[in-house]
PDBML (XML) file of the C-alpha atoms, coordinates in Angstrom:
<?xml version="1.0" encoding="UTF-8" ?>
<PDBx:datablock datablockName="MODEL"
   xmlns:PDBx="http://pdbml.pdb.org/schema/pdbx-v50.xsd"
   xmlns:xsi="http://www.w3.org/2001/XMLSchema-instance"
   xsi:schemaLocation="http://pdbml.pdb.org/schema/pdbx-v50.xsd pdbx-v50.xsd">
   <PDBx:atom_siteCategory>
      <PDBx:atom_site id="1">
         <PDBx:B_iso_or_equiv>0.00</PDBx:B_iso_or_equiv>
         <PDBx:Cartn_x>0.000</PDBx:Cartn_x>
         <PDBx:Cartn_y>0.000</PDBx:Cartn_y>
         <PDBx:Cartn_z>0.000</PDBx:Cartn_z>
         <PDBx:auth_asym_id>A</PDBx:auth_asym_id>
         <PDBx:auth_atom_id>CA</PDBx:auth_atom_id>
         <PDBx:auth_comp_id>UNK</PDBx:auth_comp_id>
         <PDBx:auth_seq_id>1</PDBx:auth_seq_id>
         <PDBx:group_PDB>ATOM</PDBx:group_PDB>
         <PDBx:label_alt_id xsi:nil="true" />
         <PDBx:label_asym_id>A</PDBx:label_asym_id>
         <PDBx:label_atom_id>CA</PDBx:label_atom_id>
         <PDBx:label_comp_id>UNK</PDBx:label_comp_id>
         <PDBx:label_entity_id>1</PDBx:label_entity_id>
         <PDBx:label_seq_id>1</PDBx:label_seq_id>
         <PDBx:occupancy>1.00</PDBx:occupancy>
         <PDBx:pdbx_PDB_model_num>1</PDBx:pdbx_PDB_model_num>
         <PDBx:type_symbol>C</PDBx:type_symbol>
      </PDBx:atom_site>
      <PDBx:atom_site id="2">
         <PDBx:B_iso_or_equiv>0.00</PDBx:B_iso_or_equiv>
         <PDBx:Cartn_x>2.693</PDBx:Cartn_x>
         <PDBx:Cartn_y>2.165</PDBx:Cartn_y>
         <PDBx:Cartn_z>0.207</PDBx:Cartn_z>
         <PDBx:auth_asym_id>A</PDBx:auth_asym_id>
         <PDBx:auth_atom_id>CA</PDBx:auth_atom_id>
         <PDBx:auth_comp_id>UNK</PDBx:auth_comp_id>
         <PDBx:auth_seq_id>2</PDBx:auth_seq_id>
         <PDBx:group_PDB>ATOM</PDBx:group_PDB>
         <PDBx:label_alt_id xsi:nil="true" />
         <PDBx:label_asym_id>A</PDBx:label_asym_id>
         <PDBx:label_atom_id>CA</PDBx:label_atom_id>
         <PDBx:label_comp_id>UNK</PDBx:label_comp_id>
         <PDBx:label_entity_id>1</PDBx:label_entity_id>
         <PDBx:label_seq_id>2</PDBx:label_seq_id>
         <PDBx:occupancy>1.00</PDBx:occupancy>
         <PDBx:pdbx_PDB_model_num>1</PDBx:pdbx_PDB_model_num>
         <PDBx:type_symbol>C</PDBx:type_symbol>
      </PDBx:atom_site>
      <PDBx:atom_site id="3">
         <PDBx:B_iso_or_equiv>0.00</PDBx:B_iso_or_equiv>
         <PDBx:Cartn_x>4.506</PDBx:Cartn_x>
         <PDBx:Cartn_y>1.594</PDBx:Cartn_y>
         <PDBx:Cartn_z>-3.875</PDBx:Cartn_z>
         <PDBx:auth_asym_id>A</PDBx:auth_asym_id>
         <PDBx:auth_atom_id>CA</PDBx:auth_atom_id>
         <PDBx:auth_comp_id>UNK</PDBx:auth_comp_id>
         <PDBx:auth_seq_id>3</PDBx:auth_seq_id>
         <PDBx:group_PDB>ATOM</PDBx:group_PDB>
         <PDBx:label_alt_id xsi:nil="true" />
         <PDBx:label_asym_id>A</PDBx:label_asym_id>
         <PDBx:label_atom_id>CA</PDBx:label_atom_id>
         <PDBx:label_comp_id>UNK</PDBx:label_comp_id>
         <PDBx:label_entity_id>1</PDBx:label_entity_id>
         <PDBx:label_seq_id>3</PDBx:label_seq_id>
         <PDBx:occupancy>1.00</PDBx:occupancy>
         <PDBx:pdbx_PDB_model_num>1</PDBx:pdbx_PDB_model_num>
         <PDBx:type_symbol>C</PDBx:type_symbol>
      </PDBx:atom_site>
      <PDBx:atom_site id="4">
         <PDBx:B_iso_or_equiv>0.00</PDBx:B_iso_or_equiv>
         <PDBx:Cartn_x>4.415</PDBx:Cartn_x>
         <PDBx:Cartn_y>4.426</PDBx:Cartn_y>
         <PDBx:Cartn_z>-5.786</PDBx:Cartn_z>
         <PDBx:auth_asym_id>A</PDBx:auth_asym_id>
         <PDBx:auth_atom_id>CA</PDBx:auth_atom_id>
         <PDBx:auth_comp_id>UNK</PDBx:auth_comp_id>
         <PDBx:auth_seq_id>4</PDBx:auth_seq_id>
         <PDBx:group_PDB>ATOM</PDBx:group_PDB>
         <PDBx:label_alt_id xsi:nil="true" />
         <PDBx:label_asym_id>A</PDBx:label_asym_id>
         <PDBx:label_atom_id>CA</PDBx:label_atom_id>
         <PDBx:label_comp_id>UNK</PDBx:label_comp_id>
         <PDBx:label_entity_id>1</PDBx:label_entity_id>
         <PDBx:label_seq_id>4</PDBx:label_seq_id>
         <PDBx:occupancy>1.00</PDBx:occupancy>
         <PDBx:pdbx_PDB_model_num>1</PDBx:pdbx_PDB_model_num>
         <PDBx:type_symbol>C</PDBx:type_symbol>
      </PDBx:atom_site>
      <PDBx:atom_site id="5">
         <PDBx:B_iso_or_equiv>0.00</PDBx:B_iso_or_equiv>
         <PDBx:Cartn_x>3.480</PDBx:Cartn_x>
         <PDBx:Cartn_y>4.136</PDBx:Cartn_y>
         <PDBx:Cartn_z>-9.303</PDBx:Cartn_z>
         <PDBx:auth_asym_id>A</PDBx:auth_asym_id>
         <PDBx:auth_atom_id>CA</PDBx:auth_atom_id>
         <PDBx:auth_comp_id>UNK</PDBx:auth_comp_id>
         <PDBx:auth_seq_id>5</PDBx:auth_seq_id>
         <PDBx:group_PDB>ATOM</PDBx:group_PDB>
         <PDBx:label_alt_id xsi:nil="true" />
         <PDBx:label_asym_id>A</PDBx:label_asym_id>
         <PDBx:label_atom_id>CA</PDBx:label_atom_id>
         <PDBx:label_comp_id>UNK</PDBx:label_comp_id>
         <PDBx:label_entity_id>1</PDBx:label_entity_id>
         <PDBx:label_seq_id>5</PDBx:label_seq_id>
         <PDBx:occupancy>1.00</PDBx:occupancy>
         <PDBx:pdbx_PDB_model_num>1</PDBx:pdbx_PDB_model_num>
         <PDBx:type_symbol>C</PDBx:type_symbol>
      </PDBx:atom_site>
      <PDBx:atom_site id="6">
         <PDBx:B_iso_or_equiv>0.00</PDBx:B_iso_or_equiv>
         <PDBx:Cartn_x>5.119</PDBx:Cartn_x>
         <PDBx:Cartn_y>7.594</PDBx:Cartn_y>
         <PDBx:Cartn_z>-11.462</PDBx:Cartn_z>
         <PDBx:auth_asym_id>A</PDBx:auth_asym_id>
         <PDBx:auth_atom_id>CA</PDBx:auth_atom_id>
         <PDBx:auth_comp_id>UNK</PDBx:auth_comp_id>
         <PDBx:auth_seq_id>6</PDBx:auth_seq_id>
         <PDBx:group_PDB>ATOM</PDBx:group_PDB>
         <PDBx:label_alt_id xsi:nil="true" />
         <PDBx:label_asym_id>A</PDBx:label_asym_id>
         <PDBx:label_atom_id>CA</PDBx:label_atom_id>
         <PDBx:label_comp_id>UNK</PDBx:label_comp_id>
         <PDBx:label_entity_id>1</PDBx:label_entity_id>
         <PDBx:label_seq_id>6</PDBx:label_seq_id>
         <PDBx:occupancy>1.00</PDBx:occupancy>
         <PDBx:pdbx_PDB_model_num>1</PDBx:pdbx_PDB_model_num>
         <PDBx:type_symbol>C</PDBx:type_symbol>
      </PDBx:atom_site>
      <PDBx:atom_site id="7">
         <PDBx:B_iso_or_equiv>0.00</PDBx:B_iso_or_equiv>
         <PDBx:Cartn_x>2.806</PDBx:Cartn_x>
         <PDBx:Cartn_y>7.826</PDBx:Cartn_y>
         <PDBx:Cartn_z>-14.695</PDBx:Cartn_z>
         <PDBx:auth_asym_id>A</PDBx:auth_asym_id>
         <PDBx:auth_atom_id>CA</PDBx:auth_atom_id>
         <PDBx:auth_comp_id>UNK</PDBx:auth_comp_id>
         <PDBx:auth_seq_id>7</PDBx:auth_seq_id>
         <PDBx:group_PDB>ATOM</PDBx:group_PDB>
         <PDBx:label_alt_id xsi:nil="true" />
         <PDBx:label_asym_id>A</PDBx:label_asym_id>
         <PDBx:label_atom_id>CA</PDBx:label_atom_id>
         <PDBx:label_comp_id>UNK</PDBx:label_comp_id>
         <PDBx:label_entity_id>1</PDBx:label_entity_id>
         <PDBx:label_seq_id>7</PDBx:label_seq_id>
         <PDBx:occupancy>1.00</PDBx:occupancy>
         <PDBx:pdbx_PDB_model_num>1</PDBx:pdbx_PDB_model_num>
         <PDBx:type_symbol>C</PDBx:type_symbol>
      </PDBx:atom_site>
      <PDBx:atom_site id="8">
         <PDBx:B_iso_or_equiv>0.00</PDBx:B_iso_or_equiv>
         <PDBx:Cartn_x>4.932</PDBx:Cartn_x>
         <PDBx:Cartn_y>10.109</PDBx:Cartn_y>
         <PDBx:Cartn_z>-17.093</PDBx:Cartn_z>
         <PDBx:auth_asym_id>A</PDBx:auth_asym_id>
         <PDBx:auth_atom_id>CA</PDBx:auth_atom_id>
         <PDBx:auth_comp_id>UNK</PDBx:auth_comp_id>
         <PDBx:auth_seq_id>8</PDBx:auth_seq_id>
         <PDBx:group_PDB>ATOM</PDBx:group_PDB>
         <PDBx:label_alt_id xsi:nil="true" />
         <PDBx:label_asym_id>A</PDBx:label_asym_id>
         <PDBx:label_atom_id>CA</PDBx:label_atom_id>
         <PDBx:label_comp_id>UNK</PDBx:label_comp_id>
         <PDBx:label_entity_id>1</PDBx:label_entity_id>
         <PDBx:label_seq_id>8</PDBx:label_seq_id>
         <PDBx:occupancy>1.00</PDBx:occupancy>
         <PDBx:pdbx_PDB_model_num>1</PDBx:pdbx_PDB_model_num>
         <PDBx:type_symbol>C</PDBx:type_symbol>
      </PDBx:atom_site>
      <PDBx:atom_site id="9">
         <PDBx:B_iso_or_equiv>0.00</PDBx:B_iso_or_equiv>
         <PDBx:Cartn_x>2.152</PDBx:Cartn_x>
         <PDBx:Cartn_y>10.592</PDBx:Cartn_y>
         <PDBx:Cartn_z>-19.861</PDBx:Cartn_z>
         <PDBx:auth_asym_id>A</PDBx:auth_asym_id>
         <PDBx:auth_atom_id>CA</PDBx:auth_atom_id>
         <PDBx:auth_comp_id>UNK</PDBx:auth_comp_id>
         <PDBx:auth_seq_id>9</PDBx:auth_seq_id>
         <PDBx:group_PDB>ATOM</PDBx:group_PDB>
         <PDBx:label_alt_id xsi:nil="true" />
         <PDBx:label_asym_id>A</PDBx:label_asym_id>
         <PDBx:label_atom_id>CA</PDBx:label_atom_id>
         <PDBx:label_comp_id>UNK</PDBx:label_comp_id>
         <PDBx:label_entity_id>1</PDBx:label_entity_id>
         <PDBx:label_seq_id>9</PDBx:label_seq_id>
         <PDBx:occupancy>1.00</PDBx:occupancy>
         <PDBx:pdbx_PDB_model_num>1</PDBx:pdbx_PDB_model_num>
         <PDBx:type_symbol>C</PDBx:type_symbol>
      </PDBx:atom_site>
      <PDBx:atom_site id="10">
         <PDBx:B_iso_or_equiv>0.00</PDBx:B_iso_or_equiv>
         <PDBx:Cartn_x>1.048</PDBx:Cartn_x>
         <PDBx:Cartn_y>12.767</PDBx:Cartn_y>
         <PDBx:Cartn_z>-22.792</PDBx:Cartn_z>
         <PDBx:auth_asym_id>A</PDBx:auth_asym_id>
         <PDBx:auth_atom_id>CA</PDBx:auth_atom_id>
         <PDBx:auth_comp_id>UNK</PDBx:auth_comp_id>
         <PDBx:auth_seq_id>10</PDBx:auth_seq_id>
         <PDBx:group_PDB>ATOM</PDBx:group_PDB>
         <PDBx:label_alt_id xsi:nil="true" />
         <PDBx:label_asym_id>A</PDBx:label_asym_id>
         <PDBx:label_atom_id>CA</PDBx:label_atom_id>
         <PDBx:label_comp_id>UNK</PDBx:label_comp_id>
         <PDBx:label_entity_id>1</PDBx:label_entity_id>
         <PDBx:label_seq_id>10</PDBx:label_seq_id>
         <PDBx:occupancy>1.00</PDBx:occupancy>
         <PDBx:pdbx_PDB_model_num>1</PDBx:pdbx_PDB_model_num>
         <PDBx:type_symbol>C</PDBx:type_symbol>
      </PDBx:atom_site>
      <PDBx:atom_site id="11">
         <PDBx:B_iso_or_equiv>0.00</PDBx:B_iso_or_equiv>
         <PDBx:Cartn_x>-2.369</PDBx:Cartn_x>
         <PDBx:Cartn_y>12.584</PDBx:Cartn_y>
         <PDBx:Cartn_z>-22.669</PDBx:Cartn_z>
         <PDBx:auth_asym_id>A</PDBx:auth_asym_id>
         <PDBx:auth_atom_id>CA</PDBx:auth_atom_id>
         <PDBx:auth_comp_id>UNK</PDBx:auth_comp_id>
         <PDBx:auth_seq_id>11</PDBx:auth_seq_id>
         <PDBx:group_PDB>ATOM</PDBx:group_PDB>
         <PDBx:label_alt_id xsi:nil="true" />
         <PDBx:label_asym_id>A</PDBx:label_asym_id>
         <PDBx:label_atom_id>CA</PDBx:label_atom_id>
         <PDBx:label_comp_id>UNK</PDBx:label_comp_id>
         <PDBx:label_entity_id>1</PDBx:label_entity_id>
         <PDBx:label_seq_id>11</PDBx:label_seq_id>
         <PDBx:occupancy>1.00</PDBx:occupancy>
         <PDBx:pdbx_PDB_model_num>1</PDBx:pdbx_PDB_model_num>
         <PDBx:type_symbol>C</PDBx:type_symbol>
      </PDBx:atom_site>
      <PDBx:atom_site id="12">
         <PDBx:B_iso_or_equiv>0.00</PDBx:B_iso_or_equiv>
         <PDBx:Cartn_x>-4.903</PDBx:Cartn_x>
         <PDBx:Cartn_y>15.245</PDBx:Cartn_y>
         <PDBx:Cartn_z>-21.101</PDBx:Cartn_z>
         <PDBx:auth_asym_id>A</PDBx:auth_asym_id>
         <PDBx:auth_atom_id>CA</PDBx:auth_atom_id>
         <PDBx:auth_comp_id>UNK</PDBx:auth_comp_id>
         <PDBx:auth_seq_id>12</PDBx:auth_seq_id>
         <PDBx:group_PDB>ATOM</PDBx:group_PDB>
         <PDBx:label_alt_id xsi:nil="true" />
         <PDBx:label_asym_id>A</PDBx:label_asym_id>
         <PDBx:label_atom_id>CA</PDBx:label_atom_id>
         <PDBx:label_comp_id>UNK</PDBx:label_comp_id>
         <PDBx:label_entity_id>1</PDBx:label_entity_id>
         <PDBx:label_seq_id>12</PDBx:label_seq_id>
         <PDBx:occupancy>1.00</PDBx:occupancy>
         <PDBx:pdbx_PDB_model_num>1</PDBx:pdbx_PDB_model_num>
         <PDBx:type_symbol>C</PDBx:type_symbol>
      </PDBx:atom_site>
      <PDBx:atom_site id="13">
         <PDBx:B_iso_or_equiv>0.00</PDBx:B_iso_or_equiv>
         <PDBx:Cartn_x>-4.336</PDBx:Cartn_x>
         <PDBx:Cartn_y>15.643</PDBx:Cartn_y>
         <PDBx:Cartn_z>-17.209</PDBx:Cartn_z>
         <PDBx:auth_asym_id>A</PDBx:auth_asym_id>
         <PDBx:auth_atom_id>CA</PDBx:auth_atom_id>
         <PDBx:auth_comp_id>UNK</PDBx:auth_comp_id>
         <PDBx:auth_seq_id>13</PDBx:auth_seq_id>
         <PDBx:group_PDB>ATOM</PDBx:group_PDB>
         <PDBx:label_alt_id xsi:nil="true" />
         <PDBx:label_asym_id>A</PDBx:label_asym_id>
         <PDBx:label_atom_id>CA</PDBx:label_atom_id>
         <PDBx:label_comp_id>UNK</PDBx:label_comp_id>
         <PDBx:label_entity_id>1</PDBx:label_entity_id>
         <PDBx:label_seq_id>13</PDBx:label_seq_id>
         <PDBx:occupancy>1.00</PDBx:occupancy>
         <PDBx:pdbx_PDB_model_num>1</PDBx:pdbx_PDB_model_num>
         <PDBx:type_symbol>C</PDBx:type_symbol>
      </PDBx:atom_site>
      <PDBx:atom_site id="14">
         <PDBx:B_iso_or_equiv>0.00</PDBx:B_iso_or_equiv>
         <PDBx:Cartn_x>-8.153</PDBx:Cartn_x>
         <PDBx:Cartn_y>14.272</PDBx:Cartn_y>
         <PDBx:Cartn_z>-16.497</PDBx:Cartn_z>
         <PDBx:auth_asym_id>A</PDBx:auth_asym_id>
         <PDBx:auth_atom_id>CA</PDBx:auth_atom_id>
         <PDBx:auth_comp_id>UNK</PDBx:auth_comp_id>
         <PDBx:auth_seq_id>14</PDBx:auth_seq_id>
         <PDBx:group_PDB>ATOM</PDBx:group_PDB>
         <PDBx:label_alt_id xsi:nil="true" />
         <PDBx:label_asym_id>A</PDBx:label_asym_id>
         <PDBx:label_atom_id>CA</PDBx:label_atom_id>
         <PDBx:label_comp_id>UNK</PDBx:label_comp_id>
         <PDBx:label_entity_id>1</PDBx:label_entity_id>
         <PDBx:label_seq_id>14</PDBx:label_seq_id>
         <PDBx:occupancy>1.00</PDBx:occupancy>
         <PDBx:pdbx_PDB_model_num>1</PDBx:pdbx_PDB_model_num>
         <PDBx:type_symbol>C</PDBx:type_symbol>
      </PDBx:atom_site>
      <PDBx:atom_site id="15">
         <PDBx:B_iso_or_equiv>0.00</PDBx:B_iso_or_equiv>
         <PDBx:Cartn_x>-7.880</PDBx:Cartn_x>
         <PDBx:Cartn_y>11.416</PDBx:Cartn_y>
         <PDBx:Cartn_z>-19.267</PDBx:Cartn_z>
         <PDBx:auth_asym_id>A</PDBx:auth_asym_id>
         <PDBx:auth_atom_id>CA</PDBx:auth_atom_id>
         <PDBx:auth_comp_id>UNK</PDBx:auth_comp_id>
         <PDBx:auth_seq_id>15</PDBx:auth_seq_id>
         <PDBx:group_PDB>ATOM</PDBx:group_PDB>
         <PDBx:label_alt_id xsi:nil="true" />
         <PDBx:label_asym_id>A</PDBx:label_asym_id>
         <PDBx:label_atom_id>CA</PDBx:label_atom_id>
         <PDBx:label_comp_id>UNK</PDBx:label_comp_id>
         <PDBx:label_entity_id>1</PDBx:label_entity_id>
         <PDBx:label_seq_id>15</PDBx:label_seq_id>
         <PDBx:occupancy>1.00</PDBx:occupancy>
         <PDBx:pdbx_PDB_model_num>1</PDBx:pdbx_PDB_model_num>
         <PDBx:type_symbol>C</PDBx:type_symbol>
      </PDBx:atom_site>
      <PDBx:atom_site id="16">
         <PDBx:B_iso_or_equiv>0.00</PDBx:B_iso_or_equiv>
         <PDBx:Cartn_x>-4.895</PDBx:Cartn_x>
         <PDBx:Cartn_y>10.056</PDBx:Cartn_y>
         <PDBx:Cartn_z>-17.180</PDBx:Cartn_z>
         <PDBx:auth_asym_id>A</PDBx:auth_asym_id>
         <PDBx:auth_atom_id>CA</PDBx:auth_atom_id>
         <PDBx:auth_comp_id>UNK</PDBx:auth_comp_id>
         <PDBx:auth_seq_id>16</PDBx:auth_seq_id>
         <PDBx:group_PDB>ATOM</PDBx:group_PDB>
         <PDBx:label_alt_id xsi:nil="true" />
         <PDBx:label_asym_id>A</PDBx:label_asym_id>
         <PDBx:label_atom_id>CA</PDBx:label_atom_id>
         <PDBx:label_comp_id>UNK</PDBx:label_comp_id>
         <PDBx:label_entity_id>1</PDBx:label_entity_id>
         <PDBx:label_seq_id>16</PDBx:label_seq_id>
         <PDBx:occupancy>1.00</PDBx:occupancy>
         <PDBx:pdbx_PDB_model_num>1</PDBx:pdbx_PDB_model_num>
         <PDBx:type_symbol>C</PDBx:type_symbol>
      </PDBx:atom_site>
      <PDBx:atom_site id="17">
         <PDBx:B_iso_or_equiv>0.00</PDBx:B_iso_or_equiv>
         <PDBx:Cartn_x>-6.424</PDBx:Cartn_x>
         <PDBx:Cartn_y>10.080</PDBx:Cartn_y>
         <PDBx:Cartn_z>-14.043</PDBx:Cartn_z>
         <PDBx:auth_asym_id>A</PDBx:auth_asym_id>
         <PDBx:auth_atom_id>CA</PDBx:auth_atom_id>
         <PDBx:auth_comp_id>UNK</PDBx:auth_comp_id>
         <PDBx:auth_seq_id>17</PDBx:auth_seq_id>
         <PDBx:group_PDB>ATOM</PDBx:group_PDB>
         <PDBx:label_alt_id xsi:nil="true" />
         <PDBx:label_asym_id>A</PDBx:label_asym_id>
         <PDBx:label_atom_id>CA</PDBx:label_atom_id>
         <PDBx:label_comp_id>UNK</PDBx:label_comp_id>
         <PDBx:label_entity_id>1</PDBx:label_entity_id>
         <PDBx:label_seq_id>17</PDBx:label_seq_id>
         <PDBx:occupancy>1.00</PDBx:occupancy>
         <PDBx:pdbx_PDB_model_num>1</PDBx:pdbx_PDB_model_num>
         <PDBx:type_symbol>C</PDBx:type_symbol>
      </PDBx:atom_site>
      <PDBx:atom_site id="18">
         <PDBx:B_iso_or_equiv>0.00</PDBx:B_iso_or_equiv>
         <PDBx:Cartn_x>-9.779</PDBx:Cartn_x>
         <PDBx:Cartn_y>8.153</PDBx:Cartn_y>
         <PDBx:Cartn_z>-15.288</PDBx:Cartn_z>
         <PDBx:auth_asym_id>A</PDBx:auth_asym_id>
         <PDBx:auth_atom_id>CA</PDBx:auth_atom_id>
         <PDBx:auth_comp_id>UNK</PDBx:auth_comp_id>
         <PDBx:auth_seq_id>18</PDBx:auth_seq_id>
         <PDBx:group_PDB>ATOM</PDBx:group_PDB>
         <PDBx:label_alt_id xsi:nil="true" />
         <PDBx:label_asym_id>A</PDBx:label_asym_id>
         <PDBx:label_atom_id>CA</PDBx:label_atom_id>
         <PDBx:label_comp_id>UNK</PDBx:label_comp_id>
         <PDBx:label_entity_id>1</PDBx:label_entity_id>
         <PDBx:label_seq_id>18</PDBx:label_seq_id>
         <PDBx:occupancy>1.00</PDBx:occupancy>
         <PDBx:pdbx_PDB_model_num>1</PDBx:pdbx_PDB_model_num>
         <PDBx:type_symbol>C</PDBx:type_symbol>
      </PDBx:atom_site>
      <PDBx:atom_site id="19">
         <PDBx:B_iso_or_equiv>0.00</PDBx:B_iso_or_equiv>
         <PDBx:Cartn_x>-7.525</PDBx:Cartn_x>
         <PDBx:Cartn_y>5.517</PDBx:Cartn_y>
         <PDBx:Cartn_z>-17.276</PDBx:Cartn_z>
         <PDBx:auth_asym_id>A</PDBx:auth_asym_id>
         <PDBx:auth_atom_id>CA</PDBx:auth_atom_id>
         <PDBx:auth_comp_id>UNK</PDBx:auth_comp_id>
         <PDBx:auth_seq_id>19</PDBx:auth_seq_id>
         <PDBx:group_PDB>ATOM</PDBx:group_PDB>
         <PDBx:label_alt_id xsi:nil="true" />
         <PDBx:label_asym_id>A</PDBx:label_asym_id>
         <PDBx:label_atom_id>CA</PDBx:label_atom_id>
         <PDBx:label_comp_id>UNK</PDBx:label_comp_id>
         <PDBx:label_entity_id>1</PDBx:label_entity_id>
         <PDBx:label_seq_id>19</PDBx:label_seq_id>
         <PDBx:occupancy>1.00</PDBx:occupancy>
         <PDBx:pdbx_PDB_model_num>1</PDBx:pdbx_PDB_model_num>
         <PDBx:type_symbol>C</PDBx:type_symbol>
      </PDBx:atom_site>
      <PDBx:atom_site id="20">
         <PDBx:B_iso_or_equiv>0.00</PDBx:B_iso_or_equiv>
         <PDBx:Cartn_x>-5.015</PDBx:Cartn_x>
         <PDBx:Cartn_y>4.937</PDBx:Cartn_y>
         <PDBx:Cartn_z>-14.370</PDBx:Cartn_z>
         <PDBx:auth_asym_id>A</PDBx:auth_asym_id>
         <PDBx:auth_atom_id>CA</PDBx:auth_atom_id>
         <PDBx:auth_comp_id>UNK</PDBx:auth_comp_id>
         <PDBx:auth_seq_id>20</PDBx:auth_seq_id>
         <PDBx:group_PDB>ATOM</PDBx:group_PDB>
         <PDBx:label_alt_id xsi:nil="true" />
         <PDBx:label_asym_id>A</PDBx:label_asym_id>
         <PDBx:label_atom_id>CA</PDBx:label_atom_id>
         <PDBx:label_comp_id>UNK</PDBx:label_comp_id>
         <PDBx:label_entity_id>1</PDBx:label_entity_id>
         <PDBx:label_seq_id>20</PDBx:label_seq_id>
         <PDBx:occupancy>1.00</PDBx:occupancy>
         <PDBx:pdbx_PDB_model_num>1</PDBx:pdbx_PDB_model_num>
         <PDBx:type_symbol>C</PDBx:type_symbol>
      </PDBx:atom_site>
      <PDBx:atom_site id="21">
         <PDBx:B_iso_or_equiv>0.00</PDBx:B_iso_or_equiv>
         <PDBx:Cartn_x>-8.065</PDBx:Cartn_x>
         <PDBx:Cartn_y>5.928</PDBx:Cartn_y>
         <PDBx:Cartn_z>-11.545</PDBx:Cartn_z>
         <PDBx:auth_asym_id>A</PDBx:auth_asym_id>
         <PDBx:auth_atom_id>CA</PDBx:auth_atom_id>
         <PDBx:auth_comp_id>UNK</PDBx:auth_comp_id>
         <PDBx:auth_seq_id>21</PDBx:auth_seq_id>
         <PDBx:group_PDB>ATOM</PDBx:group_PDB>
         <PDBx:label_alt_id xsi:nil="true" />
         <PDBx:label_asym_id>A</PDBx:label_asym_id>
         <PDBx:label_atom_id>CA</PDBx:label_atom_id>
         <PDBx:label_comp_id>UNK</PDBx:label_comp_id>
         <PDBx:label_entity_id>1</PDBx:label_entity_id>
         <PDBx:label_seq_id>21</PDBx:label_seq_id>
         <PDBx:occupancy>1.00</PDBx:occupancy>
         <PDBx:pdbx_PDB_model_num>1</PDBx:pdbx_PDB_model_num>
         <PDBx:type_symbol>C</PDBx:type_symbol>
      </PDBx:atom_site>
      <PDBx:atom_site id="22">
         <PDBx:B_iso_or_equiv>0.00</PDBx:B_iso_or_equiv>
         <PDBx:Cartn_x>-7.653</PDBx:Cartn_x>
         <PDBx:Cartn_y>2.031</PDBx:Cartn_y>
         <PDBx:Cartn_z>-9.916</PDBx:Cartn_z>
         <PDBx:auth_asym_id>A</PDBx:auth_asym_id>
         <PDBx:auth_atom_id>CA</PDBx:auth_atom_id>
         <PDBx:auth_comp_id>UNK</PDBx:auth_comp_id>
         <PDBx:auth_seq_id>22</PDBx:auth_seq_id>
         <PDBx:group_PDB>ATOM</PDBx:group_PDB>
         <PDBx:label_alt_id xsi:nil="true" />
         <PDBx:label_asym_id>A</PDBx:label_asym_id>
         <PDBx:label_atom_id>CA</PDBx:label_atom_id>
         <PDBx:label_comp_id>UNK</PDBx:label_comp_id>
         <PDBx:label_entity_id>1</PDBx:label_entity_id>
         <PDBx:label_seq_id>22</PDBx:label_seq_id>
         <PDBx:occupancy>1.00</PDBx:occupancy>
         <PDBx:pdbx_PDB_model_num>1</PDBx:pdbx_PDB_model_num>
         <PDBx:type_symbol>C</PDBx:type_symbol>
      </PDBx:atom_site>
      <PDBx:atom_site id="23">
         <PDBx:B_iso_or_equiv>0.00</PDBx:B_iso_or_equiv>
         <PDBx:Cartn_x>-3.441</PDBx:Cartn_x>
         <PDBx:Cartn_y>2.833</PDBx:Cartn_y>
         <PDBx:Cartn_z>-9.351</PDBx:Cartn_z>
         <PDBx:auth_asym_id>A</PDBx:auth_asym_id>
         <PDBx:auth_atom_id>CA</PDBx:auth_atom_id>
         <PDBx:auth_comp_id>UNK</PDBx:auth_comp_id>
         <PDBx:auth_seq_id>23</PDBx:auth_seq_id>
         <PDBx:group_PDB>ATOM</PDBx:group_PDB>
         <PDBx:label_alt_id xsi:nil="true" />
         <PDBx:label_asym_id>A</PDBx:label_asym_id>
         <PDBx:label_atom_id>CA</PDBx:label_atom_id>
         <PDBx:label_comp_id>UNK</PDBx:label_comp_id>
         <PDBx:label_entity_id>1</PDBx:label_entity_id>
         <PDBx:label_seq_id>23</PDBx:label_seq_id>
         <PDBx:occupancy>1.00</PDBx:occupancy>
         <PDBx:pdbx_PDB_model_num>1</PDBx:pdbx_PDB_model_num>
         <PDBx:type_symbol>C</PDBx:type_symbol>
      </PDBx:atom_site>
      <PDBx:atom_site id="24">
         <PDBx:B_iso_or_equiv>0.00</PDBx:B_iso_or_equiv>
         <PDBx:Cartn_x>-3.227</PDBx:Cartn_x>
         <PDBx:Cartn_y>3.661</PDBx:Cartn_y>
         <PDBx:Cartn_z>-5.185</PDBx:Cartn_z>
         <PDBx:auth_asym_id>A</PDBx:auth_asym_id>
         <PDBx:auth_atom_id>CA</PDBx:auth_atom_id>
         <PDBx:auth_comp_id>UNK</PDBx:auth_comp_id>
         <PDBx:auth_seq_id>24</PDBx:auth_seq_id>
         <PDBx:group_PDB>ATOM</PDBx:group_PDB>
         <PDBx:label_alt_id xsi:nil="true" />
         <PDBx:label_asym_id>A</PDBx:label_asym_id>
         <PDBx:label_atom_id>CA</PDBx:label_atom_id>
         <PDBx:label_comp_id>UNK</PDBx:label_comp_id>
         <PDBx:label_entity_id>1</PDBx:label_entity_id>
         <PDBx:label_seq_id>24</PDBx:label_seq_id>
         <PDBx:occupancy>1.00</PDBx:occupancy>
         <PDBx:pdbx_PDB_model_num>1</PDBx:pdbx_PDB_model_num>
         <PDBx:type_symbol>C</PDBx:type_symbol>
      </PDBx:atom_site>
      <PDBx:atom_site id="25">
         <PDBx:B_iso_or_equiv>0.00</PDBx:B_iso_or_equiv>
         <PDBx:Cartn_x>-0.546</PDBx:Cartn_x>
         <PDBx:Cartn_y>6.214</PDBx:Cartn_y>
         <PDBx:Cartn_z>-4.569</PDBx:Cartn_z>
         <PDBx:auth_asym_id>A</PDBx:auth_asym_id>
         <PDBx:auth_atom_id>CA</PDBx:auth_atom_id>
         <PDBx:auth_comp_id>UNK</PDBx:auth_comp_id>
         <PDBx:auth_seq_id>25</PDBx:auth_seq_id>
         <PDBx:group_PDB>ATOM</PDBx:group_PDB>
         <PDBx:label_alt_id xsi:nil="true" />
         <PDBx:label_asym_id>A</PDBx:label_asym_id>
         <PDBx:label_atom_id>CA</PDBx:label_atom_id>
         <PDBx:label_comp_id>UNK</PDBx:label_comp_id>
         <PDBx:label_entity_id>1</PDBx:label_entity_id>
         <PDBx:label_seq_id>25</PDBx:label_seq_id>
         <PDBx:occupancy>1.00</PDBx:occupancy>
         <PDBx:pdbx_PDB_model_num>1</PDBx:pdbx_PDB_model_num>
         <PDBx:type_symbol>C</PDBx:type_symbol>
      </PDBx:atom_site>
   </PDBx:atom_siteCategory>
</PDBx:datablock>
């Protein structure tokens, strides 16, 4: 529970956050 998970993206700030909304931390 306490992994970080870095998501370097280029998609729209709210896109990324829906598609990686299950990823804790």
């Amino acid at each position: 529970s306490d992994k970080t998970t870095l998501i370097l993206h280029d998609l729209e700030p709210e896109a990324a956050r829906n598609v990686f909304s299950n990823i804790p931390n």
